[in-house]
C-alpha atoms as a PDB file:
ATOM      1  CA  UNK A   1      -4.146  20.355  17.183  1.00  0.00           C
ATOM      2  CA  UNK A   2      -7.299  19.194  19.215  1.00  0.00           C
ATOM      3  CA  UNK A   3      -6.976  15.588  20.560  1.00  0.00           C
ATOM      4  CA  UNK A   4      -9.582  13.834  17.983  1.00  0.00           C
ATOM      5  CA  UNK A   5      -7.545  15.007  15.294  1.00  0.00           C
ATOM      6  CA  UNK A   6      -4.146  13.302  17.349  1.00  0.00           C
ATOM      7  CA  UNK A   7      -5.978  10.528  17.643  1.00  0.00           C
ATOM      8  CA  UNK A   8      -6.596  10.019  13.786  1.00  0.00           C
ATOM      9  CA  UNK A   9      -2.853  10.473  12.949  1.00  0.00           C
ATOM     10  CA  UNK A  10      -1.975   7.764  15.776  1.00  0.00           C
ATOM     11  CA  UNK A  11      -4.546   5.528  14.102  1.00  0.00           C
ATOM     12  CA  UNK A  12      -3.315   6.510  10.236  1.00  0.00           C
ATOM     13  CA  UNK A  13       0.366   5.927  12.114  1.00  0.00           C
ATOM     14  CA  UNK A  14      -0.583   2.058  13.618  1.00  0.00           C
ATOM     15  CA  UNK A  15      -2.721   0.975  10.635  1.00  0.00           C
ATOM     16  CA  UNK A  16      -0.023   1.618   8.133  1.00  0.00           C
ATOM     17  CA  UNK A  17       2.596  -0.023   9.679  1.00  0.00           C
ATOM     18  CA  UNK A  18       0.369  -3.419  10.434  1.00  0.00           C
ATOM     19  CA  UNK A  19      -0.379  -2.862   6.547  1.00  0.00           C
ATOM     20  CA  UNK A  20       2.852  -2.820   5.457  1.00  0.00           C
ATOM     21  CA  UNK A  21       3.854  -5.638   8.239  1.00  0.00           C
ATOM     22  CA  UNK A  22       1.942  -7.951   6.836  1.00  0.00           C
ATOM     23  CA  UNK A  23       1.774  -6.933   3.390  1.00  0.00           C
ATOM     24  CA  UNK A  24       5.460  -6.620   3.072  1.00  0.00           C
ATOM     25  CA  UNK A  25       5.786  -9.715   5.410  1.00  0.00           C
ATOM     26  CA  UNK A  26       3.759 -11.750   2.600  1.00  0.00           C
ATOM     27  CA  UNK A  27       5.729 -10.815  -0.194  1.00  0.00           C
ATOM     28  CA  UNK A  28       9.203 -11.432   1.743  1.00  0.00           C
ATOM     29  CA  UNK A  29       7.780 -14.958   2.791  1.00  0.00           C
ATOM     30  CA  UNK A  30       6.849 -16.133  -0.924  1.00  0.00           C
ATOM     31  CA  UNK A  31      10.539 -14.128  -1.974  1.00  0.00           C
ATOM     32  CA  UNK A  32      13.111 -15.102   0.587  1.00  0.00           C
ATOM     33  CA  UNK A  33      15.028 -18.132   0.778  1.00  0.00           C
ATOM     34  CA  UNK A  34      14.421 -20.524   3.415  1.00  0.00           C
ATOM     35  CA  UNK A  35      11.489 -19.555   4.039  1.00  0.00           C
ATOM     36  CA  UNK A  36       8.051 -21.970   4.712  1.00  0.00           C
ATOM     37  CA  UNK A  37       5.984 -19.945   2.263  1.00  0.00           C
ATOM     38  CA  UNK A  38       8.771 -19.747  -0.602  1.00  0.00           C
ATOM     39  CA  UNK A  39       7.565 -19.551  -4.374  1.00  0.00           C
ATOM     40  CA  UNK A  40       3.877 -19.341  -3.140  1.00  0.00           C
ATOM     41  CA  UNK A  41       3.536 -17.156  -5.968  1.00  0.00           C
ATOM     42  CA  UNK A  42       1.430 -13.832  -7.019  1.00  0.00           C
ATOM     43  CA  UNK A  43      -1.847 -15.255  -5.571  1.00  0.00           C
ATOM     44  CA  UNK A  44      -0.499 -15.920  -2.076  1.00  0.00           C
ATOM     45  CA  UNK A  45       0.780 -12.134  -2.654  1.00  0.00           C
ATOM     46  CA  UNK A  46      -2.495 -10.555  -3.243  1.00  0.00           C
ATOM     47  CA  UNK A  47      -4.328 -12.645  -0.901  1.00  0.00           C
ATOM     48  CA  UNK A  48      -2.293 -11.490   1.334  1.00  0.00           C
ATOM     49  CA  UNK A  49      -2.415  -8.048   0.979  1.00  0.00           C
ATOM     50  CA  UNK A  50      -6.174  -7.639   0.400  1.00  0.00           C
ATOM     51  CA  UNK A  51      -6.184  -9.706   3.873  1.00  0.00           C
ATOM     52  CA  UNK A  52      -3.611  -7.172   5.479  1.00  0.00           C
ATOM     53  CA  UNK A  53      -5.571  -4.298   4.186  1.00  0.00           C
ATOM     54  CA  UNK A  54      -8.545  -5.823   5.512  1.00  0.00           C
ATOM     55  CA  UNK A  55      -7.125  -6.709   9.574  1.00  0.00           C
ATOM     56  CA  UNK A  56      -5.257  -3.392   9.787  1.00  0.00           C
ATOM     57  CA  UNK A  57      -8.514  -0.979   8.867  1.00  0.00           C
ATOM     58  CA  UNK A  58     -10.195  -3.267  11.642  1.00  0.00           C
ATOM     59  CA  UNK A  59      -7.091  -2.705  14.116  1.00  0.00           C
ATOM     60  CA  UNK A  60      -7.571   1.356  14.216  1.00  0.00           C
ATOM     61  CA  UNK A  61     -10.652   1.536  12.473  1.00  0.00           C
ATOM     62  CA  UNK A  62     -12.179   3.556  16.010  1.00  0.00           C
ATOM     63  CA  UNK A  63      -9.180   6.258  15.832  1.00  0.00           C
ATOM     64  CA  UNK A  64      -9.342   7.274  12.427  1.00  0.00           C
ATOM     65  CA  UNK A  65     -10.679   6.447   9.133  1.00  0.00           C
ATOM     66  CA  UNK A  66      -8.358   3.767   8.059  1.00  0.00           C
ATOM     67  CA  UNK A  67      -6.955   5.688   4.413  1.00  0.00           C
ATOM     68  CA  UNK A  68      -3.338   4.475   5.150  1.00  0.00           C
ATOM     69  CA  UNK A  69      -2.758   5.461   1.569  1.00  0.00           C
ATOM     70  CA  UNK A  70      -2.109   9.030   0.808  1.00  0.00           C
ATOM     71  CA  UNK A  71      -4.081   8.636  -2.866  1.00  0.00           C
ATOM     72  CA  UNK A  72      -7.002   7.477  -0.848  1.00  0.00           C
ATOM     73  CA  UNK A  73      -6.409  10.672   1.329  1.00  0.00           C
ATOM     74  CA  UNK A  74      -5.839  12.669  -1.681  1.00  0.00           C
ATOM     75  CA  UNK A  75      -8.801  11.695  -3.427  1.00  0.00           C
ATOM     76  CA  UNK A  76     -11.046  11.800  -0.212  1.00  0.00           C
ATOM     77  CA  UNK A  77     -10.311  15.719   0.305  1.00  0.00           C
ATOM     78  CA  UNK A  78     -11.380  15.991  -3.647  1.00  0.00           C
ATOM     79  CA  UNK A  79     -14.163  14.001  -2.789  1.00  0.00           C
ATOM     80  CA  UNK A  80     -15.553  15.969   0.091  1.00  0.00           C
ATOM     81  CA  UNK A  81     -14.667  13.244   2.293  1.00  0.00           C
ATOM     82  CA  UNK A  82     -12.052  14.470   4.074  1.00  0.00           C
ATOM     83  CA  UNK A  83     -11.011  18.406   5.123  1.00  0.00           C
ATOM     84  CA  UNK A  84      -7.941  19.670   3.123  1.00  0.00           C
ATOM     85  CA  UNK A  85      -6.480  20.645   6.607  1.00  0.00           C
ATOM     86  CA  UNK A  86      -5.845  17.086   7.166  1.00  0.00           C
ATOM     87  CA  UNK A  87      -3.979  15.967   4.051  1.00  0.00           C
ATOM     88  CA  UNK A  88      -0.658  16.382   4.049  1.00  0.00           C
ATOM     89  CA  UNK A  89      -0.347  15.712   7.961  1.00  0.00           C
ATOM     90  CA  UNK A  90      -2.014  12.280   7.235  1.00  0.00           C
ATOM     91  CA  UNK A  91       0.523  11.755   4.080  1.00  0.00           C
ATOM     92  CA  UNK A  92       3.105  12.449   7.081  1.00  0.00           C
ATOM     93  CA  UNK A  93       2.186   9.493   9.368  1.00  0.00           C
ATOM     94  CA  UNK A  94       1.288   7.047   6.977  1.00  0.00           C
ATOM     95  CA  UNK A  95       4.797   7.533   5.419  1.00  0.00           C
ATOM     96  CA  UNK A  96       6.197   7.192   9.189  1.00  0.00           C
ATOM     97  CA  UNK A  97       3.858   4.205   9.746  1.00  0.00           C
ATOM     98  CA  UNK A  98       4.699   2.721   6.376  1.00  0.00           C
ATOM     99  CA  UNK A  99       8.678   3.010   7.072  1.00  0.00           C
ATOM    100  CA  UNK A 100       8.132   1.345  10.510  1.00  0.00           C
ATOM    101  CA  UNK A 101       6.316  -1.372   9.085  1.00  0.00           C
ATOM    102  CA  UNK A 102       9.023  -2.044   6.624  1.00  0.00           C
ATOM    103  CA  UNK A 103      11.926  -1.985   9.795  1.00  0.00           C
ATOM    104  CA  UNK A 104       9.397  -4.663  10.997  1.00  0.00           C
ATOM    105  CA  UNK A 105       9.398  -6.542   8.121  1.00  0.00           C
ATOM    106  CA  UNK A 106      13.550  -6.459   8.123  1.00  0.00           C
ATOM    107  CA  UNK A 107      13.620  -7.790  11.485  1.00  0.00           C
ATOM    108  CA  UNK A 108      11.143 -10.570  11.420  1.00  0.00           C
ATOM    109  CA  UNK A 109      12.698 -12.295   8.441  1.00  0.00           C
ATOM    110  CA  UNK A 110      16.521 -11.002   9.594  1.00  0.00           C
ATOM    111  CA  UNK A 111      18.175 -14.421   8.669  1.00  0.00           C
ATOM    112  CA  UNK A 112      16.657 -14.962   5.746  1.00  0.00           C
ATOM    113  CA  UNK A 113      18.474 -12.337   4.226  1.00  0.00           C
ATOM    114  CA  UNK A 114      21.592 -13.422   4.316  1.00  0.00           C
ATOM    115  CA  UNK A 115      20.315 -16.891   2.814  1.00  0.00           C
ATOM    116  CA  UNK A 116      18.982 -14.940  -0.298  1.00  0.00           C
ATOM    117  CA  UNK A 117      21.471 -13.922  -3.365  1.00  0.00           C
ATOM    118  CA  UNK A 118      18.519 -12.471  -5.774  1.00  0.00           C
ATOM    119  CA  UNK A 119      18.917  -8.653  -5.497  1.00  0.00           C
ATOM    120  CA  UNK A 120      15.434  -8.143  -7.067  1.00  0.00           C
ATOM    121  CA  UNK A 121      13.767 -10.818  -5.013  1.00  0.00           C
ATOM    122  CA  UNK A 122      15.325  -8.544  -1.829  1.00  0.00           C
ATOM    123  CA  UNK A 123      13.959  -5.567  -3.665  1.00  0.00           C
ATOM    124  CA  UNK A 124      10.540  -6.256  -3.971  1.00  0.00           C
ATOM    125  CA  UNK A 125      10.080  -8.212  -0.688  1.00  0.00           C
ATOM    126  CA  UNK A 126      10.049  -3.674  -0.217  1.00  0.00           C
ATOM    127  CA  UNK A 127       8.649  -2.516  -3.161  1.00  0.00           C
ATOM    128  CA  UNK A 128       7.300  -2.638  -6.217  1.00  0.00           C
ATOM    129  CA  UNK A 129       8.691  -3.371  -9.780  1.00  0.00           C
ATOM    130  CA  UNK A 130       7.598  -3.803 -12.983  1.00  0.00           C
ATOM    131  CA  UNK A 131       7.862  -7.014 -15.003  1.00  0.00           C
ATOM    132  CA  UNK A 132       8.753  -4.914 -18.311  1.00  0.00           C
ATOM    133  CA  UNK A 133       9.461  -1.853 -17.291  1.00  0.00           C
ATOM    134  CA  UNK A 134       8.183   0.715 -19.932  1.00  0.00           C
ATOM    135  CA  UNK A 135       7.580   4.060 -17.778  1.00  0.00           C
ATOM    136  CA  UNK A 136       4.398   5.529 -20.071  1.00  0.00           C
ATOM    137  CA  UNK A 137       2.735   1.930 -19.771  1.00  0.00           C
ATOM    138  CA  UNK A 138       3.881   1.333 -15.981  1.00  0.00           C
ATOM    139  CA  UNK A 139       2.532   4.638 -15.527  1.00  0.00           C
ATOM    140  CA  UNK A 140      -0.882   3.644 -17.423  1.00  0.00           C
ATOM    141  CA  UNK A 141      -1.167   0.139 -15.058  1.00  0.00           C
ATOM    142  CA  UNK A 142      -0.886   2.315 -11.768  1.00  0.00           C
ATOM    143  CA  UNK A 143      -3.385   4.584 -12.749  1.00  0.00           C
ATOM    144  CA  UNK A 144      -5.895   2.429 -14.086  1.00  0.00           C
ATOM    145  CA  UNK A 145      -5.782  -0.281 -11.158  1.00  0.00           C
ATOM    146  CA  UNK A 146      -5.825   2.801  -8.420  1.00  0.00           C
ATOM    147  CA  UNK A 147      -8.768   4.086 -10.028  1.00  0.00           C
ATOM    148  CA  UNK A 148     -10.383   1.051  -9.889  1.00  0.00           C
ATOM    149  CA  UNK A 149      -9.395   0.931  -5.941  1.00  0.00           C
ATOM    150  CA  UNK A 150     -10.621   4.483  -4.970  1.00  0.00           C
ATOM    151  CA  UNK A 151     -13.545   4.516  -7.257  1.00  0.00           C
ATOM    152  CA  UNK A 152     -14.475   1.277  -5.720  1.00  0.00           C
ATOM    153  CA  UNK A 153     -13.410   2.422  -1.901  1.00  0.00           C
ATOM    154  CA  UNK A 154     -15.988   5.602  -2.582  1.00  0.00           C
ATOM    155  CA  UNK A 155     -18.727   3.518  -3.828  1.00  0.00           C
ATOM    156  CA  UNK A 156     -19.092   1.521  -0.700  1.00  0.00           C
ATOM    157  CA  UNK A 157     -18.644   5.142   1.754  1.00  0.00           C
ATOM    158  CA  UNK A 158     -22.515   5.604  -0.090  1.00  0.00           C
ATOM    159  CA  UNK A 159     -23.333   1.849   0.569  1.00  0.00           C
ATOM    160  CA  UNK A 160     -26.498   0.735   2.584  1.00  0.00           C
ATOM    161  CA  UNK A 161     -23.845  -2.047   4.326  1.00  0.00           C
ATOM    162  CA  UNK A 162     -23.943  -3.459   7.540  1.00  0.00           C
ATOM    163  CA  UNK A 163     -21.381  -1.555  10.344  1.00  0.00           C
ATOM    164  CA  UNK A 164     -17.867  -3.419  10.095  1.00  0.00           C
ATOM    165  CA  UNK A 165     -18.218  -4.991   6.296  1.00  0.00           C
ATOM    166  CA  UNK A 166     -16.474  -2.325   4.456  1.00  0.00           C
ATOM    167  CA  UNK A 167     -13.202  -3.436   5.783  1.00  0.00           C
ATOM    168  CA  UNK A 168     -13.846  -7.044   4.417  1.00  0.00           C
ATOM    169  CA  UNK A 169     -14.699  -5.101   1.331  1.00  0.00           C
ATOM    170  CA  UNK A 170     -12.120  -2.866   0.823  1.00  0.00           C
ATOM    171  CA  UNK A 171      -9.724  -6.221   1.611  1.00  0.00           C
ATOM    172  CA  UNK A 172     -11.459  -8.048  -1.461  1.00  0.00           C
ATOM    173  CA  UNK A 173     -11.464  -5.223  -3.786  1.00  0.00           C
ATOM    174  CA  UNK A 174      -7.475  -5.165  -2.764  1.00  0.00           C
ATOM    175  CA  UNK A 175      -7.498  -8.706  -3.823  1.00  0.00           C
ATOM    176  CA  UNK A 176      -8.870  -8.838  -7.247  1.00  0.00           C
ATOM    177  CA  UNK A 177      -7.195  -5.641  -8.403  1.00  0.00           C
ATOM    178  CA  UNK A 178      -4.036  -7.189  -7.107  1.00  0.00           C
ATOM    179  CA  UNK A 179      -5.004 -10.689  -9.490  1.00  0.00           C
ATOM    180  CA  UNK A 180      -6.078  -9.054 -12.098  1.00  0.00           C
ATOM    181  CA  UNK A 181      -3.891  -5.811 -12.977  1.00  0.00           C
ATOM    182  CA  UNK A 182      -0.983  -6.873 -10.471  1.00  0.00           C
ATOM    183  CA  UNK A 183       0.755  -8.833 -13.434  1.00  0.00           C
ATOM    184  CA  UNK A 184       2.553  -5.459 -14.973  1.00  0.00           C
ATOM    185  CA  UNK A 185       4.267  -3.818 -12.549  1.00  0.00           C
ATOM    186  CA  UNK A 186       2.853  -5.625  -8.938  1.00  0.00           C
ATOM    187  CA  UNK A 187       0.523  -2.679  -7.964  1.00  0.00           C
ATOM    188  CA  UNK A 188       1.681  -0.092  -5.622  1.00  0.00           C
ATOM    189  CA  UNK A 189      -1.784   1.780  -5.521  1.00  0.00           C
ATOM    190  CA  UNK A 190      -0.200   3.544  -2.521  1.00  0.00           C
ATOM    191  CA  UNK A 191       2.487   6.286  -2.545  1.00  0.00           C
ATOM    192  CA  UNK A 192       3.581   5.137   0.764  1.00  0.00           C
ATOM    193  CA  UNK A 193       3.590   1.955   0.526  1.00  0.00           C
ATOM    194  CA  UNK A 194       6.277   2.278  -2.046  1.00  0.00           C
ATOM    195  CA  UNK A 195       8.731   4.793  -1.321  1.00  0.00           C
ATOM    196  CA  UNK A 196       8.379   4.072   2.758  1.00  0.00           C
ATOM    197  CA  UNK A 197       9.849   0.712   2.117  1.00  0.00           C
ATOM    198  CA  UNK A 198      11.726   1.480  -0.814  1.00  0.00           C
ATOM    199  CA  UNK A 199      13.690   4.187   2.029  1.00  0.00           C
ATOM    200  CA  UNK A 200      14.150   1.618   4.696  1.00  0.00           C
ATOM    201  CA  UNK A 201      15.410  -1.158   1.912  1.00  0.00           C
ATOM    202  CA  UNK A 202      18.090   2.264   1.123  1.00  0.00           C
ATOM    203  CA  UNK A 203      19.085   2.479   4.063  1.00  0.00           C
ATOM    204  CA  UNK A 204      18.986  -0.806   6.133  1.00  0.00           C
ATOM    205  CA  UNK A 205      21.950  -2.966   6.644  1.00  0.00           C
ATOM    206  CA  UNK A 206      20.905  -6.028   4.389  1.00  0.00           C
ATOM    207  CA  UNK A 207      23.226  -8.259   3.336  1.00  0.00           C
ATOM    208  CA  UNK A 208      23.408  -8.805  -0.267  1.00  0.00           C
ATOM    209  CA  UNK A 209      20.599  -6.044  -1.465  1.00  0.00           C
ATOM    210  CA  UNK A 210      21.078  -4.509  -4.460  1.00  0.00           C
ATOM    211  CA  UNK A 211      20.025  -0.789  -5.343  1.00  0.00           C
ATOM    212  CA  UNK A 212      16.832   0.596  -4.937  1.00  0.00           C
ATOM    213  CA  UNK A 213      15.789   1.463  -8.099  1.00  0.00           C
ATOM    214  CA  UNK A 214      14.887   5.189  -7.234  1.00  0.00           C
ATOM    215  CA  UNK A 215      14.810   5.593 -11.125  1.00  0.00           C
ATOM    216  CA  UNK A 216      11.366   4.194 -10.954  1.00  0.00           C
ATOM    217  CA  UNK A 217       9.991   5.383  -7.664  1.00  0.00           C
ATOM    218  CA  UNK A 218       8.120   7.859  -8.803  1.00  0.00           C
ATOM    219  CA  UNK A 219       5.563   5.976 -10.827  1.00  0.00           C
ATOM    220  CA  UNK A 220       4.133   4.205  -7.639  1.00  0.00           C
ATOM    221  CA  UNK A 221       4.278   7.691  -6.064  1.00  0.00           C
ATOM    222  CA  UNK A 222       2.288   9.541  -8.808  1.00  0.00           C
ATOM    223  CA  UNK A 223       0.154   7.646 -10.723  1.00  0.00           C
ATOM    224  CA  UNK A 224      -1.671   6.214  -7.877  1.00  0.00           C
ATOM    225  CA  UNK A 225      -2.307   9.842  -7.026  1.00  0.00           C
ATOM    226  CA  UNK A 226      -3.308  10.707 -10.604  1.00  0.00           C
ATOM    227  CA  UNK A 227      -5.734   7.247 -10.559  1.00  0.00           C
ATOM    228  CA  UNK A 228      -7.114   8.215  -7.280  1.00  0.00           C
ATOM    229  CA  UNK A 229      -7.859  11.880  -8.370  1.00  0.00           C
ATOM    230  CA  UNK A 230     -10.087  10.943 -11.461  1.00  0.00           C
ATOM    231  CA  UNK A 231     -11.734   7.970  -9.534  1.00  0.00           C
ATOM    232  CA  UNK A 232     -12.656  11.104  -7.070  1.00  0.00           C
ATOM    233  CA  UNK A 233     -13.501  13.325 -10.126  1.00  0.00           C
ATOM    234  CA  UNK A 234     -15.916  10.766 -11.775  1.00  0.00           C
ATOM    235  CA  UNK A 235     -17.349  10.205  -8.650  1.00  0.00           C
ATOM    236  CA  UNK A 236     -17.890  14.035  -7.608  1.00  0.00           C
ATOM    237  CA  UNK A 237     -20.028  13.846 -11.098  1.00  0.00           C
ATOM    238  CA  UNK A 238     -21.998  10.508 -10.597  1.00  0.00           C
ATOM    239  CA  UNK A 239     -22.770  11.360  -6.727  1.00  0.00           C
END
């Protein structure tokens, strides 16, 4: 493994877990009794993840190229973007990153656990769930809104854009699809962003959590790969 290639899983490693730190550290603040940003609601939530995804592409953006997603990697490889050779050992560190950003999470809001008695509002300070949960339609919301993401993320790679604004993009883009197709199921878009967190909610001591749904884990792990693939697919026929 030459060093350039280290370097990009070190970078894929850091800028997951500051995704996941402060998208996961959002959704705990609005969720989690006691705290000063209780019941800010969804748009406080996607604000602050299109601003998470936005800070933690700039934070490693020199190392590597700031996918922390494994659909984005996926769909990069089918997009000529990216070698094969580098897939599943970046779906390796962005799970790692995304678990340690969860453990992160846990700690910086440690006594605000205990305050909290709402099993799902523990849950999904973690992970995603659905609002009606209907697998072939939860399924059909994933898809569609990662499409939408990766499809958009590959139009800007062929943008005429100013060095350092595709971060800002890619943060905005996060932002709307969160608004408008986060209402179903709260938009995973990213395998690891789900089942990282979903892992350390499993297996952390936290008082009063409930289960953690693994029933519906894999939709967040598999339709955002299935959106991300025909976003690539379209765009391998456009380009």
């Amino acid at each position: 493994m030459n060093n350039n290639f280290t370097m990009q899983l070190v970078g894929e490693f850091l800028g997951t877990a500051m995704l996941i730190l402060l998208g996961d550290g959002v959704c705990s603040g609005v969720n989690l009794n006691k705290s000063k940003s209780k019941g800010g609601g969804w748009i406080v939530i996607s604000f602050g993840w299109g601003f998470a995804a936005a800070f933690s592409v700039f934070s490693a953006r020199w190392l590597c190229p700031g996918h922390y997603n494994p659909a984005v990697t996926f769909s990069m490889a089918i997009a000529h973007k990216l070698p094969w050779s580098s897939v599943l050992p970046f779906f390796a560190v962005q799970v790692a990153g995304a678990f340690v950003g969860a453990v992160l999470v846990w700690l910086t809001y440690y006594p605000h656990w205990s305050e909290t008695k709402d099993q799902e509002a523990i849950l999904t300070s973690f992970t995603t769930a659905p609002a009606i949960k209907n697998y072939f339609w939860n399924f059909f919301t994933e898809v569609m809104a990662t499409f939408i993401l990766v499809y958009g993320l590959l139009a800007l790679t062929n943008g005429d854009l100013a060095d350092g604004l595709n971060p800002l993009l890619a943060g905005f883009l996060i932002t709307s699809v969160c608004l408008s197709l986060g209402g179903p199921t709260g938009v995973a878009l990213n395998p690891a962003r789900d089942f990282a967190p979903r892992l350390a909610h499993q297996l952390l001591p936290i008082p009063n959590k409930g289960n953690s749904e693994w029933s519906y884990s894999l939709i967040p792990i598999f339709a955002p790969l299935t959106g991300g693939a025909l976003a690539a697919s379209l765009f391998n026929i456009l380009a």
